[in-house]
Protein backbone atom coordinates (compact mmCIF):
# COMPACT_ATOMS: atom_id res chain seq x y z
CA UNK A 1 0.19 23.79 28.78
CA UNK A 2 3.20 21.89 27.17
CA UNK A 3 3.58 18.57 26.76
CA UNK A 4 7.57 18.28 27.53
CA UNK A 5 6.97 17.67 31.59
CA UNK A 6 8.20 14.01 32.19
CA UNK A 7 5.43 11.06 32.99
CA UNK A 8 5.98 7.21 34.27
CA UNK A 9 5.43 5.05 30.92
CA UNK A 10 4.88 1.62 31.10
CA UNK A 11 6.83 -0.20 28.73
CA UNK A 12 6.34 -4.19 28.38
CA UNK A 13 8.77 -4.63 31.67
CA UNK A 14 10.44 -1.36 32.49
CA UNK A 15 8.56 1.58 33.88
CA UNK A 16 10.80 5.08 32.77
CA UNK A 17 10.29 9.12 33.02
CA UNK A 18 10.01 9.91 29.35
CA UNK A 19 8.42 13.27 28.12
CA UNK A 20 5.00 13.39 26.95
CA UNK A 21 6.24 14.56 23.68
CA UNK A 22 8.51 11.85 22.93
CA UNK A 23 5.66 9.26 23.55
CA UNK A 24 3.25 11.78 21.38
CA UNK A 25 5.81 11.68 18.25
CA UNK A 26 6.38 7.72 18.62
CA UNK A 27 3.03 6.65 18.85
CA UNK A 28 2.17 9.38 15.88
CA UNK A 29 5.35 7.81 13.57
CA UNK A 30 4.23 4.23 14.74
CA UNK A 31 0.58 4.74 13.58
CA UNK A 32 1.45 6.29 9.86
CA UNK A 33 4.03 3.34 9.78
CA UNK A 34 1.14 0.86 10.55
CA UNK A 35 -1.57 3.09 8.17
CA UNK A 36 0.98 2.96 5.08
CA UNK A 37 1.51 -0.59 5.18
CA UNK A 38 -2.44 -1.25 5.88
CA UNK A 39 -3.41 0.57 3.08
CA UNK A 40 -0.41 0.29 0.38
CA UNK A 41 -1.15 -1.57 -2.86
CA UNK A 42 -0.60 -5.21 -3.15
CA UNK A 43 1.10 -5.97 -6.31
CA UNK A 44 -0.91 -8.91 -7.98
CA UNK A 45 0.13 -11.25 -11.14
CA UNK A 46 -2.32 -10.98 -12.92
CA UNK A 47 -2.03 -14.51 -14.95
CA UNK A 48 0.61 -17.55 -15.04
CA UNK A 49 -0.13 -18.30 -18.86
CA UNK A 50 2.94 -17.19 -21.15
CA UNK A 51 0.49 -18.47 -24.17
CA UNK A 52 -2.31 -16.66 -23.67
CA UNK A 53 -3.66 -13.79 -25.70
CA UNK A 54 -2.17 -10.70 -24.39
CA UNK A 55 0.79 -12.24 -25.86
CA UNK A 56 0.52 -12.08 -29.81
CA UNK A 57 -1.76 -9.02 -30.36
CA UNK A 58 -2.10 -10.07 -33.86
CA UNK A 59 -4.72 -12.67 -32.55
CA UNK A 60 -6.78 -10.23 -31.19
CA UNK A 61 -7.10 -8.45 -34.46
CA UNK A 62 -8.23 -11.39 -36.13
CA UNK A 63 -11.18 -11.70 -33.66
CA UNK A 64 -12.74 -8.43 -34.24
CA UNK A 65 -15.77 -8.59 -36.75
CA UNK A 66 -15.80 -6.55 -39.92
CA UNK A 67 -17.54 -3.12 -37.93
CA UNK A 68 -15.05 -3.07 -35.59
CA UNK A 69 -11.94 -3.16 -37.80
CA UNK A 70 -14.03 -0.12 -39.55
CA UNK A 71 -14.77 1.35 -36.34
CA UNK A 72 -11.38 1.42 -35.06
CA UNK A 73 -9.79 2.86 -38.30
């Protein structure tokens, strides 16, 4: 059984003979299509603040406690 004989399709206002194939591979590409952008990564900022900590990493230093600073070194 092959899929190549031609069938009636329904498009939004045209009925055509396309092969069964050709409707196959479309609605295959047209579903990945759909899947990728469903399921990509969204790209988030993560914070408007140009003053905040992650900035000057020197300030982070200066709020570890004594057994950290040893811990780390």
């Amino acid at each position: 059984m092959l899929n190549t004989d031609a069938v009636e399709f329904n498009f939004i206002f045209v009925k055509a003979e396309v092969s069964k194939l050709v409707i196959v591979g479309v609605c295959t590409f047209i579903g990945f299509a759909i899947g990728y952008w469903a399921a990509k990564p969204k790209t988030t900022l993560t914070t408007y603040d140009k003053d905040g900590p992650q900035d000057n990493p020197e300030d982070r230093r200066n709020e570890l406690s004594d057994e950290d600073r040893d811990y780390i070194s």
